[in-house]
Every structure is written in C-alpha cells, then in structure tokens.
Protein backbone atom coordinates (compact mmCIF):
# COMPACT_ATOMS: atom_id res chain seq x y z
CA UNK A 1 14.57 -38.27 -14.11
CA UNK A 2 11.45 -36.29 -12.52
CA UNK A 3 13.19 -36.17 -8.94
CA UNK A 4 16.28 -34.38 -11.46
CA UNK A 5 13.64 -31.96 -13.50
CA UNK A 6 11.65 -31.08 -10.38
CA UNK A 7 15.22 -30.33 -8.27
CA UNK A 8 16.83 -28.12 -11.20
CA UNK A 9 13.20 -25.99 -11.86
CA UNK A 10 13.12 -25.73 -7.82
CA UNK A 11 16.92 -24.58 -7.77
CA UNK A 12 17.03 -21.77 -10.74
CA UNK A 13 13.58 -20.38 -9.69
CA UNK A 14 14.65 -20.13 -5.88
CA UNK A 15 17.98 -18.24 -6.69
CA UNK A 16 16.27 -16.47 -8.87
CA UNK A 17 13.07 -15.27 -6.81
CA UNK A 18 15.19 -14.80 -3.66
CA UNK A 19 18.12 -13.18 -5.15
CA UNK A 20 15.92 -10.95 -6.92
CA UNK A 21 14.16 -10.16 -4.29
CA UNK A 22 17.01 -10.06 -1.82
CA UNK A 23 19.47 -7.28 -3.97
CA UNK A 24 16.19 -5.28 -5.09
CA UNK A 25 15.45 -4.74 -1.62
CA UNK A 26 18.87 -3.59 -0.78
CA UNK A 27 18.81 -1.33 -4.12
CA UNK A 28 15.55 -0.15 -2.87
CA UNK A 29 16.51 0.62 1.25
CA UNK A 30 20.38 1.79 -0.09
CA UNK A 31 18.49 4.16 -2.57
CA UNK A 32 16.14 5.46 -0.01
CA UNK A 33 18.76 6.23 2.80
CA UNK A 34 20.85 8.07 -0.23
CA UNK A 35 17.88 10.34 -0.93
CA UNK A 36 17.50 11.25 2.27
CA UNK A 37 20.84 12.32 3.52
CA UNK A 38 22.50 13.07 0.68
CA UNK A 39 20.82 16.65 0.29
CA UNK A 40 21.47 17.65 3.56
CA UNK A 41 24.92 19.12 2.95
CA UNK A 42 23.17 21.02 -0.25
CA UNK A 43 20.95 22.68 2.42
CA UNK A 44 23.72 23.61 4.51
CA UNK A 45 25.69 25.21 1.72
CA UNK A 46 22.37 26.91 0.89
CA UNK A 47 21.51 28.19 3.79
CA UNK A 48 25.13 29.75 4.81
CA UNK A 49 25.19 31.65 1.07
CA UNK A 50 21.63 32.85 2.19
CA UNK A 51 22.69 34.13 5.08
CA UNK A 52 25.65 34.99 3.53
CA UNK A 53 23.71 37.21 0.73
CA UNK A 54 21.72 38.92 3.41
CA UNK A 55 23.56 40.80 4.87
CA UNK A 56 25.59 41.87 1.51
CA UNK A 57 23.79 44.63 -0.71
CA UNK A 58 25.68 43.93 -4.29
CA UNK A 59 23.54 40.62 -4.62
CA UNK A 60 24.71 41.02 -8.32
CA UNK A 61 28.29 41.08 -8.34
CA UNK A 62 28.21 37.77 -5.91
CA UNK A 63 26.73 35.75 -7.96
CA UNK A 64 28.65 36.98 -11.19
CA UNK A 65 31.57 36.14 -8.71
CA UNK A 66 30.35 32.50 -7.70
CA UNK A 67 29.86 31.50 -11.71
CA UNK A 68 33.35 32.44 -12.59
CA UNK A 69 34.90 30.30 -9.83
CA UNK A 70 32.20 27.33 -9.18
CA UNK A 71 31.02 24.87 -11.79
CA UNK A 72 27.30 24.82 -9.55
CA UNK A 73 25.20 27.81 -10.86
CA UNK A 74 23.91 30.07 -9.04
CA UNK A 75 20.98 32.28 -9.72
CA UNK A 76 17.91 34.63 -8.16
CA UNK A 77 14.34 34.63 -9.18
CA UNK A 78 11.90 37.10 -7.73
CA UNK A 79 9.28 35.33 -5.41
CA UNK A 80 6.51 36.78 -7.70
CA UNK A 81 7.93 34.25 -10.59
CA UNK A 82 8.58 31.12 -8.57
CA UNK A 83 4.82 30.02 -8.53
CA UNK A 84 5.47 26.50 -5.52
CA UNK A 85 2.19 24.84 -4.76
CA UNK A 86 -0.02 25.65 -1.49
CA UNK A 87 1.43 22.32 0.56
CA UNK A 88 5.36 23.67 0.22
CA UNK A 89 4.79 27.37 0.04
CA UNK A 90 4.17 27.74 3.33
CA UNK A 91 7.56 25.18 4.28
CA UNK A 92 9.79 27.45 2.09
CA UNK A 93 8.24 31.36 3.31
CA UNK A 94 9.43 30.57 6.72
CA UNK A 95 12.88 29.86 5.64
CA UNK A 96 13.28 26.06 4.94
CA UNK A 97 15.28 25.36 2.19
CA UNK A 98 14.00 22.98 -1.14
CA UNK A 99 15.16 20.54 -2.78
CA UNK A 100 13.80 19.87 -6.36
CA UNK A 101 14.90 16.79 -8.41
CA UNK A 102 14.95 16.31 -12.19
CA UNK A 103 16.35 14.12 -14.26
CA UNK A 104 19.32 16.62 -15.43
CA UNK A 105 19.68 18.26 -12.42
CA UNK A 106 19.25 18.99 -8.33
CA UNK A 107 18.13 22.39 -7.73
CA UNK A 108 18.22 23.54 -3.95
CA UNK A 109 16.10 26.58 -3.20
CA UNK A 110 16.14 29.37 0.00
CA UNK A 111 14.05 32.40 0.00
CA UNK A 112 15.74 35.51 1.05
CA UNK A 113 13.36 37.35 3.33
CA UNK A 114 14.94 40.66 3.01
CA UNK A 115 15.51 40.46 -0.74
CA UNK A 116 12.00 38.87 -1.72
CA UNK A 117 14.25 36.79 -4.10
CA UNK A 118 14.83 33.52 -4.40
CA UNK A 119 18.50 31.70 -4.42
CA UNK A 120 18.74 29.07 -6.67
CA UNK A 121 21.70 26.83 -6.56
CA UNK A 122 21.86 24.42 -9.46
CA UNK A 123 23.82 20.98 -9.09
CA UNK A 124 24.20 18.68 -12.38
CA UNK A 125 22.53 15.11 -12.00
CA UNK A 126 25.79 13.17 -13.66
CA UNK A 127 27.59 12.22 -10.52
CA UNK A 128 24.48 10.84 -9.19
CA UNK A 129 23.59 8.63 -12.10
CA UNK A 130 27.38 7.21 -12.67
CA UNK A 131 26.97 6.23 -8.93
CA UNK A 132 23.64 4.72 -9.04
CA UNK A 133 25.20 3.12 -12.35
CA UNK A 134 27.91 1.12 -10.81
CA UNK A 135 25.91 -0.10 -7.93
CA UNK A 136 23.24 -1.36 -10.64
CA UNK A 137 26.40 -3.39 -12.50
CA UNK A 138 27.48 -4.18 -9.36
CA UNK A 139 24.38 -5.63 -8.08
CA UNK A 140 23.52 -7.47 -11.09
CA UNK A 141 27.01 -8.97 -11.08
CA UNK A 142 25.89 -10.36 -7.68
CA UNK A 143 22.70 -11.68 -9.03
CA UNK A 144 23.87 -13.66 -12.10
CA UNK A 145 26.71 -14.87 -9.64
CA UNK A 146 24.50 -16.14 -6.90
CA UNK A 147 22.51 -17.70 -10.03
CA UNK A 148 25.71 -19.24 -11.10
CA UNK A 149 26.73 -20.16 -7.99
CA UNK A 150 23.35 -22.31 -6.78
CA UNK A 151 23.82 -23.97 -9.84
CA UNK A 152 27.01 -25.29 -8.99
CA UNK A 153 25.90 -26.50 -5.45
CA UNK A 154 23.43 -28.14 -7.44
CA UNK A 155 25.51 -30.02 -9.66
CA UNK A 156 28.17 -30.64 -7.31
CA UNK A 157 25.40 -34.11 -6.32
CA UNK A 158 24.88 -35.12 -9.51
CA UNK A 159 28.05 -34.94 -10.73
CA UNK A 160 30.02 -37.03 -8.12
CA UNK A 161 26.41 -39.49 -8.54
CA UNK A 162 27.43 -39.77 -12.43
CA UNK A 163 31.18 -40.12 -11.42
CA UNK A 164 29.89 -42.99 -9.42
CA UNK A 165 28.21 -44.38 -12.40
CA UNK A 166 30.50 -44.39 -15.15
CA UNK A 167 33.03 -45.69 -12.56
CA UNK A 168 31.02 -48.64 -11.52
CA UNK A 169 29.94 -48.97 -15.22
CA UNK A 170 33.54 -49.18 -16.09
CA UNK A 171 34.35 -51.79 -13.49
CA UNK A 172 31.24 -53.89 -14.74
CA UNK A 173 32.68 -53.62 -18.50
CA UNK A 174 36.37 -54.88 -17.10
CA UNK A 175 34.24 -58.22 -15.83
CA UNK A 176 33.86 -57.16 -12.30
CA UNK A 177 30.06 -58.61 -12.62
CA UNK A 178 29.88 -57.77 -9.09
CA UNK A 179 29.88 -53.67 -9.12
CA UNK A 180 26.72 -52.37 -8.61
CA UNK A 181 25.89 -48.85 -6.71
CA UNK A 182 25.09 -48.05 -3.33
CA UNK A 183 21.89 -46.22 -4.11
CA UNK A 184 20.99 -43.13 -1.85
CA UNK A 185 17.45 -41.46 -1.37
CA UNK A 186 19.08 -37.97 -1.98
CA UNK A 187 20.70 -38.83 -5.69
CA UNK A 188 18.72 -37.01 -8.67
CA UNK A 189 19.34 -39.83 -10.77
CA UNK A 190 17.71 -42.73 -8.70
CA UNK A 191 15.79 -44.11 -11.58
CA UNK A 192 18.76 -44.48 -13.52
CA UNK A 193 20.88 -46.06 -10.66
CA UNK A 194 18.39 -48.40 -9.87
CA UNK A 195 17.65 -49.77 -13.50
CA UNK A 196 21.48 -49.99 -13.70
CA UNK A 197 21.28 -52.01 -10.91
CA UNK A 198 18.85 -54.07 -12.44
CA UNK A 199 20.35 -54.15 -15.66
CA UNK A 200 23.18 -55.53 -13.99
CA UNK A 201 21.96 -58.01 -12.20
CA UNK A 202 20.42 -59.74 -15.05
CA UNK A 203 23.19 -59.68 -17.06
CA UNK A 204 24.98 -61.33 -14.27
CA UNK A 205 22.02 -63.80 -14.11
CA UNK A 206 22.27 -64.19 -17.45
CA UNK A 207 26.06 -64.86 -17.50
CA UNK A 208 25.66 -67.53 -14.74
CA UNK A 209 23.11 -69.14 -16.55
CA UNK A 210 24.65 -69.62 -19.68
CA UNK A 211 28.21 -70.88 -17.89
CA UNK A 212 25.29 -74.02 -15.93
CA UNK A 213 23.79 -74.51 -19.39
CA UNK A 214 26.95 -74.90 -20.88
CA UNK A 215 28.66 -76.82 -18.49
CA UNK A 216 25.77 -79.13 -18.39
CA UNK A 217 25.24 -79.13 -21.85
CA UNK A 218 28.06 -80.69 -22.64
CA UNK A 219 27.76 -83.00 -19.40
CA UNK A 220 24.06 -84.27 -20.24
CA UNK A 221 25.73 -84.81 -24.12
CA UNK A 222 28.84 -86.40 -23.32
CA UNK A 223 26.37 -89.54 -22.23
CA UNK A 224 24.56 -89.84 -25.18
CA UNK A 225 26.88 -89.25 -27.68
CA UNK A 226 29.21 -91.52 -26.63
CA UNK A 227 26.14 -94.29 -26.75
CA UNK A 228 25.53 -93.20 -30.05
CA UNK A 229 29.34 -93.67 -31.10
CA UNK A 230 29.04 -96.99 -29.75
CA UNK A 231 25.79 -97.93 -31.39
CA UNK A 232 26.91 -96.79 -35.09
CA UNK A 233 30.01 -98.62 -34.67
CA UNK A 234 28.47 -101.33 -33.42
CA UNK A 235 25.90 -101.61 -35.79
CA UNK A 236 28.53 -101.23 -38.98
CA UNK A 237 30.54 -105.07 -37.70
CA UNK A 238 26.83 -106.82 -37.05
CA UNK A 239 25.49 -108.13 -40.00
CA UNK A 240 22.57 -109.85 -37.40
CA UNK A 241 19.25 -108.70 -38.21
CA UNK A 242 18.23 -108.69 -34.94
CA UNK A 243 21.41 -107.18 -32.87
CA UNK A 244 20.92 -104.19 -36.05
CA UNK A 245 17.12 -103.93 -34.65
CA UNK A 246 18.28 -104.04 -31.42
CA UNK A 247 21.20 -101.54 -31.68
CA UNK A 248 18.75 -99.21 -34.01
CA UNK A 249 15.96 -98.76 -31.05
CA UNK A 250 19.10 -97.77 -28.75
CA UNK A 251 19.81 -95.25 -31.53
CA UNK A 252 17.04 -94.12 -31.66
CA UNK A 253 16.11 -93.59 -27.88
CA UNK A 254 19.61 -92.14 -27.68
CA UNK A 255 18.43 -89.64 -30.59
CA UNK A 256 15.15 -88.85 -28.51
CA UNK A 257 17.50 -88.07 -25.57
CA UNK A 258 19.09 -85.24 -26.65
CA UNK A 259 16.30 -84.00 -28.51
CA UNK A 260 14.59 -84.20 -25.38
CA UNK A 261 17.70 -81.84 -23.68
CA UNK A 262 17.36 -79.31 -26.66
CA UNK A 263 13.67 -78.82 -26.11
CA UNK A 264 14.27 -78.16 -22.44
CA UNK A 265 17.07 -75.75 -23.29
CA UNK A 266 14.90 -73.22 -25.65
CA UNK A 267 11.98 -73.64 -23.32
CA UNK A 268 13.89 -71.93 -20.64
CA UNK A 269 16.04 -69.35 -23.34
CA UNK A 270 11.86 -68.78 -24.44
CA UNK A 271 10.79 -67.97 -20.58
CA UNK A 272 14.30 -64.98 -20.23
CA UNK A 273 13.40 -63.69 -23.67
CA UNK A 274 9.93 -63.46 -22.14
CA UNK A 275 10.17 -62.06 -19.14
CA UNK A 276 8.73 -58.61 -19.76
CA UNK A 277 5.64 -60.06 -21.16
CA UNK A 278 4.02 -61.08 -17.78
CA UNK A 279 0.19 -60.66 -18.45
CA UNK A 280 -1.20 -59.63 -14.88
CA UNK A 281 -4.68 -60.34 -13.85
CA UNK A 282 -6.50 -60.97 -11.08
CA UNK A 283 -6.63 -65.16 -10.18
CA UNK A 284 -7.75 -67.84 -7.59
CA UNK A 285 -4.86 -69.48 -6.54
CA UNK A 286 -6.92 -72.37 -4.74
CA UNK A 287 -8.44 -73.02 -7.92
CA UNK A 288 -5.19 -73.32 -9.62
CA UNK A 289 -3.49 -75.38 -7.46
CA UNK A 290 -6.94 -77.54 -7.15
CA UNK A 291 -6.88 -77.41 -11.35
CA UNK A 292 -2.74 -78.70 -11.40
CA UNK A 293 -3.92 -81.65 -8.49
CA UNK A 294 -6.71 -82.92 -10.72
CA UNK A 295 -4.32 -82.85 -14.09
CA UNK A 296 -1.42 -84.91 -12.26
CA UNK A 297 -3.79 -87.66 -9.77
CA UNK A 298 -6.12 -88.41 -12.93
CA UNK A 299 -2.72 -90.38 -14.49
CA UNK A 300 -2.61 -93.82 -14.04
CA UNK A 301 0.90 -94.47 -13.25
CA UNK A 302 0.42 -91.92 -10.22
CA UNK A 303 0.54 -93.45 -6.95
CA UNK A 304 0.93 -90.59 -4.62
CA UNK A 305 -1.62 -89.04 -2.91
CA UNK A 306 -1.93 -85.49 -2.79
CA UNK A 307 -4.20 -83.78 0.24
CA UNK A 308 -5.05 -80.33 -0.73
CA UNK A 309 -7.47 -80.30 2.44
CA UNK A 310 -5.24 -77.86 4.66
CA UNK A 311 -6.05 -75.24 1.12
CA UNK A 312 -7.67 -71.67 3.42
CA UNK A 313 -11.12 -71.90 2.54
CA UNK A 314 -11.65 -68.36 1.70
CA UNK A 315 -11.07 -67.51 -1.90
CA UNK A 316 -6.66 -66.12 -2.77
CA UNK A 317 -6.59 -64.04 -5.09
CA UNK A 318 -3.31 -62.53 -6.35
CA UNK A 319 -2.34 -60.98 -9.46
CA UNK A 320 0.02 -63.22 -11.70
CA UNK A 321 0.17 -64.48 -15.38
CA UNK A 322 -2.70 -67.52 -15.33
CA UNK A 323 0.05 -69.62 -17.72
CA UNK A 324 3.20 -69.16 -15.94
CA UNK A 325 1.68 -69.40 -12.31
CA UNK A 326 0.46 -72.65 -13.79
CA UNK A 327 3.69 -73.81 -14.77
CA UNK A 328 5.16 -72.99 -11.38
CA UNK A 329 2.38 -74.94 -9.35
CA UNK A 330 2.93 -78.27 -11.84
CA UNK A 331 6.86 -78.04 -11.22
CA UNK A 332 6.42 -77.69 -7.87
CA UNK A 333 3.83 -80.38 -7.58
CA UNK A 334 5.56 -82.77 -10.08
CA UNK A 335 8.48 -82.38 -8.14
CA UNK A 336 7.20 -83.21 -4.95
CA UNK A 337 5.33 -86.49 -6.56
CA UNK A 338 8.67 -87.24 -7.86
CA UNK A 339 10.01 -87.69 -4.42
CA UNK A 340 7.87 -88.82 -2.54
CA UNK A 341 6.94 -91.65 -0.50
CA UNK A 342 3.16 -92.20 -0.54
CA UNK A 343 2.11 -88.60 0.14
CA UNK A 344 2.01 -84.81 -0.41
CA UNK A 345 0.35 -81.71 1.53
CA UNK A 346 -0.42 -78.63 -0.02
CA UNK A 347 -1.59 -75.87 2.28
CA UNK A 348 -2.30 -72.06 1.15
CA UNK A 349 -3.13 -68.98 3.59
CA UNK A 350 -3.02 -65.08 3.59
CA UNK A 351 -2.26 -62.55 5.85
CA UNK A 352 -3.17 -58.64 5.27
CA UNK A 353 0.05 -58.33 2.72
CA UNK A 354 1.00 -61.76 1.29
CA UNK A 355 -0.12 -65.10 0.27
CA UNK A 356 1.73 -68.16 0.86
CA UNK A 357 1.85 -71.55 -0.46
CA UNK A 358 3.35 -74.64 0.93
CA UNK A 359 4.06 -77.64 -0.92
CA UNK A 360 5.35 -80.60 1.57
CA UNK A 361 6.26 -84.17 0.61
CA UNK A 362 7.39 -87.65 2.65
CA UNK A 363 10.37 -88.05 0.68
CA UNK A 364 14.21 -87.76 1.31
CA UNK A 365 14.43 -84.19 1.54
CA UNK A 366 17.11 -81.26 1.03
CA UNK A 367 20.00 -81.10 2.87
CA UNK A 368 20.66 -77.66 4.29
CA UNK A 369 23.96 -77.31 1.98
CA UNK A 370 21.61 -78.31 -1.31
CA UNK A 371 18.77 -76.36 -0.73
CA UNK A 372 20.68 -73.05 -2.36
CA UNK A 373 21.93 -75.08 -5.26
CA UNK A 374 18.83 -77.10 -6.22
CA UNK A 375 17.27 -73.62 -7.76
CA UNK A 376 19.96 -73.22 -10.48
CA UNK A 377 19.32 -75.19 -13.70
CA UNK A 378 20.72 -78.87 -14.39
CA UNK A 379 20.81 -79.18 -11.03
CA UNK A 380 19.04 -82.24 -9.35
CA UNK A 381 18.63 -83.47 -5.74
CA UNK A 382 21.35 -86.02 -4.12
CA UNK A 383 19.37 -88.70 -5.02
CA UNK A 384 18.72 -88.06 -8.51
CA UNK A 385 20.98 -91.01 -9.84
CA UNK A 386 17.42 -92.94 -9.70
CA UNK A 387 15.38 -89.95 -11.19
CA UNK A 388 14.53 -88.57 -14.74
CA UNK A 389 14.34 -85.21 -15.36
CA UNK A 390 17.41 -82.26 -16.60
CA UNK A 391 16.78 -80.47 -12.90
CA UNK A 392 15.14 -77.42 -14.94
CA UNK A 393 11.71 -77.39 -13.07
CA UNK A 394 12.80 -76.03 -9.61
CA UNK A 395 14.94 -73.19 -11.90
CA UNK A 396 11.70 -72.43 -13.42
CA UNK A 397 10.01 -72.05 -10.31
CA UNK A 398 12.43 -69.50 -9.03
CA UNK A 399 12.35 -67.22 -12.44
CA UNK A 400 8.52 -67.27 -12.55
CA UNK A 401 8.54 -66.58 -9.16
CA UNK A 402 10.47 -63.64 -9.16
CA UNK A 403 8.25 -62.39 -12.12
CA UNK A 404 5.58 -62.23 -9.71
CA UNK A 405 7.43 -60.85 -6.66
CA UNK A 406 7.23 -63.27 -5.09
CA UNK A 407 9.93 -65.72 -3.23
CA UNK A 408 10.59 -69.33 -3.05
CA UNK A 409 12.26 -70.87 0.07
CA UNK A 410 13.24 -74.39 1.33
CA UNK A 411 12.65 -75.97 4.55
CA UNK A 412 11.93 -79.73 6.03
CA UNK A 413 8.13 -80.65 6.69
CA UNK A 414 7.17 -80.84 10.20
CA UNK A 415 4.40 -83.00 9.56
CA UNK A 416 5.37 -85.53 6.63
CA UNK A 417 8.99 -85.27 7.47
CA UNK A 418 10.77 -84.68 3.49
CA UNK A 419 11.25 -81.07 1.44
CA UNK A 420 9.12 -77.98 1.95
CA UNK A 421 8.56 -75.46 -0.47
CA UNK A 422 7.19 -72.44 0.24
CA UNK A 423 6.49 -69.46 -2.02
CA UNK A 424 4.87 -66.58 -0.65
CA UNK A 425 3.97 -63.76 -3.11
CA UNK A 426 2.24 -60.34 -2.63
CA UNK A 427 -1.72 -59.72 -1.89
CA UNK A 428 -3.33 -58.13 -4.81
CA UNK A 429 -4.45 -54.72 -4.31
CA UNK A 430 -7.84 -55.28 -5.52
C-alpha cells in the first residue's frame, strides 16, 4: 500500500506542478507577444490621421466627423494639459506615437507639431478582455484535462493488477487451489498480491493437510477399532476369569492407542494455530543440539551412539523460537536413532549467510521416490511395518522449519551410508 500512496501523491503533484507550470508559461510568452504587436496597427492608424490632420485647418469639424461615423473616439488636448513624465516626453515631442493602457480602455497618443495639440484616439478594453477570457477557459480546460488524464494512465496499472486479482480470487473460490498471481515489481499493490499469495498457499496447505489427516485418521482407526469390536465381543461369550483379564488389558492398550493418535492429532492442529506466535531470539544451536544428544543417550534402552564431534567449534547462533527449534532437533534426532544401525553423525557449520545442520544415520535410508513424501504427515519410511510412531515427526520438522526460514532436504550419507537430513536456515543478523 505505500508503493500505491507514494505513486498516486507523485502522479497528481507532477501533473499538477508541470502542467501548471507548462500552460502558465505559454499564457505568460502568448500574452507578452500580444502586447507587443498588437498596438502596432493602432500606431499606424494614428499616425496616418496625424498626418492626415496636418495638413487640414478645420481640426474641429474632423473630429466631429470621425465620432458620428466611428465607435473609437477621437479627441485633442493642448500639449500644455497633457503633463507625460521626463523619460517619455522626450519619445513623444519628436513624433513617436503612445500607447497608454487602462483597465477600461487603450488610448494611443501623437503630438501634432504644427497644431501643439495632442490626438487622442480612444479604443474600449472589451474585445481584449473577452479574448484573454477564452484563452484563460481554454487553458484551464487543458489543465484539469491533463490532470484528468495522468490520472487515468495511472490507474490504467492498477486496475488491470486488481482485474488480475479478483480473477485469480475467483478461480481460487471455484476450487482451483492452484491460482495464484504472477507478481511483478512494477504493480502498486505488491503487498497485497503477495499476502494473497501467501494466504493461498496456506489454505492449500491447510486443505492438503486435513485430506492426510483424514485419510489416515480413519486408516490408523480402522485397526484399533476393529480390535476393540473383537475384544468386547469376545469378552461378552467368556465367562473365564482369566481370558476376561486377558481380553481387558487388550482393551485397554487398544483404548491407549487411539488416545495416543488423538494426542498427536491436536499437537500438530496446536503447532498451525500457532504459527504466528514464533518468539525470535538470538540462540546457540551447538548447545541445542548438544542439550537434545544428552536428553536421548542418558535413556537406558538407547543403544545408538550419537557423535556430535564433527559440531564447528565456533559458537552458531541463529535466531529461532528456543521451544520449537528444540522440537525440530529431537524429531530429527529421534528419527535418526529410530533407524539406525549402531550409529549417528551430527555435523553443524556456517558460511557468511546460512547455517546448516546435518543429521546422518547407518540405517536403511530414503529412496529417491520417498524422500518427497516422507515430509507429509502419517507418512512413515518403507520399512516402518517394524516401527512405532504415526510418521508426524518429520512433518513437524518441515513446518517448524519453514517458521524459521529455513529448509529441510534429503540426501544419502557419504560416510555412514543411510538418510541425511540437512536443514540449513539463515545467519542471524546480529
């Protein structure tokens, strides 16, 4: 909206200024070349009636002549009653004729030299003003035109950008969750274009989501519930008190199992409702990922071993959430455990604009055609038929990821052989 504010104040005050400037110049030169030649046919006609009057005695009876036939008046003042100042008196006694301008009329002037008198010939001011008039309508017509006229070119943009927007708005509302628009660096509405992008795209996210939770929702349940049908049905034709005992604990670990499924469920709804509530701050990634390593090797049952040797020695800092950066490194890490062999490598480095992390394992690994699928939730690795787990933790990874700008990719180890993850996220600017 600024890059829209800044581009219409820009537009109206430049048409303005320069049209302004442009037709008062014009008024200004058109008015200046008028003054100047337009009295030059009043001195000739003075100057022949002059010469006219000079040679005639009956000065009189001519001009009582020229007021009953001409609408211009014509009259003569002794030189001892037409006081001019010194800087024109000299002009007019040798013969030159002048012109005086008022606001009524144009009075030309010639000094007879035989008479003494002067000859006055008096022209009214209306034509004048009626012409000067209808170039002043004329050029303000202009002006309020050009005005007009820029702000069209200006709108011509933004309204075939808007057109673009309620157009690909419309085909997003029809189901097309593909539309989005092709955003250009001239538009005045780039803010708006680019949160309807984003808008977009989440809902799309969103809408995906929901069909995987869904359709494994009621995958993950059928399992269960079917166990549980069994059990009660079961349990109603034993009258054993230990096959009741028996088929009570499968109950009940069924039970557990989908309460177990539910929890997993909101946890992830929790982190989209959550998503604008990333906390920023300045952290040590080392000492996270050194923090996650101690929580997961101080378990008994854990027989991996995890070599956080390769970490860069020099202290990472970037700027995350210290919670959900948390929960990325443990998903990662708890994934990689899960998989692997005997070992996993985790190795961390920076460059002048990002920081990476690499979490490597001596397991199975990803297949090239899984790697793109494994992000997306209830999804689990081709050998997850031995595993536990609702394949949420790698979808987790992704979202918190991407909360931090940053980007997780898969690849197979070079050194231990299994799955690679590496997530590489901005430097901080501090």
């Amino acid at each position: 909206m600024k890059k829209l504010i800044v581009s219409l104040v820009v537009v109206i005050l430049s048409a303005i200024i320069f049209l302004g400037w442009g037709l008062d110049s014009f008024f200004n030169e058109y008015q200046h070349k008028k003054n100047t030649d337009e009295f030059s046919p009043y001195r000739q006609i003075i100057n022949s009636l002059a010469n006219t009057l000079e040679e005639t005695g009956n000065l009189a009876q001519f001009v009582s002549a020229w007021q009953q036939q001409n609408q211009q008046q014509l009259t003569l003042t002794p030189i001892s009653e037409f006081p001019l100042p010194i800087s024109l008196r000299d002009s007019f006694s040798q013969g030159h004729p002048l012109v005086l301008e008022s606001t009524e009329l144009i009075t030309v002037n010639k000094l007879l030299q035989t008479q003494q008198q002067v000859l006055t010939l008096s022209i009214p001011q209306q034509g004048k003003q009626q012409d000067n008039l209808a170039l002043q309508i004329i050029l303000t017509t202009i002006f309020y035109l050009g005005v007009l006229l820029c702000a069209f070119i200006w709108l011509g943009p933004l309204i075939k950008r808007l057109q673009l927007l309620r157009n690909t708005a419309k085909r997003f509302g029809e189901g097309d969750f593909s539309a989005r628009i092709n955003i250009s660096n001239s538009s005045y509405i780039i803010d708006i274009e680019n949160e309807f992008n984003f808008m977009a795209e989440q809902i799309n996210t969103l809408i995906k989501d929901n069909k995987l939770l869904s359709n494994a929702v009621s995958h993950d349940l059928r399992t269960p519930l079917a166990r549980l049908r069994f059990g009660i049905e079961a349990l109603g034709e034993t009258n054993n008190p230990k096959n009741k005992e028996k088929y009570v604990r499968h109950l009940s670990r069924d039970i557990q199992e989908m309460e177990n499924l539910v929890a997993v469920l909101l946890n992830y709804a929790s982190l989209e409702q959550k998503m604008i509530k990333v906390k920023r701050m300045p952290l040590n990634l080392n000492a996270l990922i050194k923090s996650a390593v101690c929580n997961l090797t101080s378990s008994d049952a854990c027989s991996v071993a995890m070599d956080i040797a390769k970490l860069a020695k020099e202290n990472i800092i970037i700027d995350g959430d210290e919670n959900y950066l948390a929960m990325l490194i443990n998903n990662l890490l708890s994934n990689a455990q899960q998989y692997a062999a005997k070992h996993v490598r985790i190795t961390t480095q920076q460059t002048c604009n990002s920081v990476s992390m690499c979490i490597e394992d001596d397991g199975p690994g990803i297949s090239k055609e899984m790697r793109e699928h494994v992000f997306k939730p209830f999804t689990r690795g081709e050998s997850d038929t031995i595993q536990q787990g609702y394949g949420m933790g790698l979808a987790i990874v992704v979202r918190v990821a991407a909360w931090h700008g940053g980007k997780v990719s898969i690849s197979q180890s070079e050194v231990l052989g299994g799955a690679k993850f590496t997530v590489v996220f901005n430097r901080a600017s501090h």
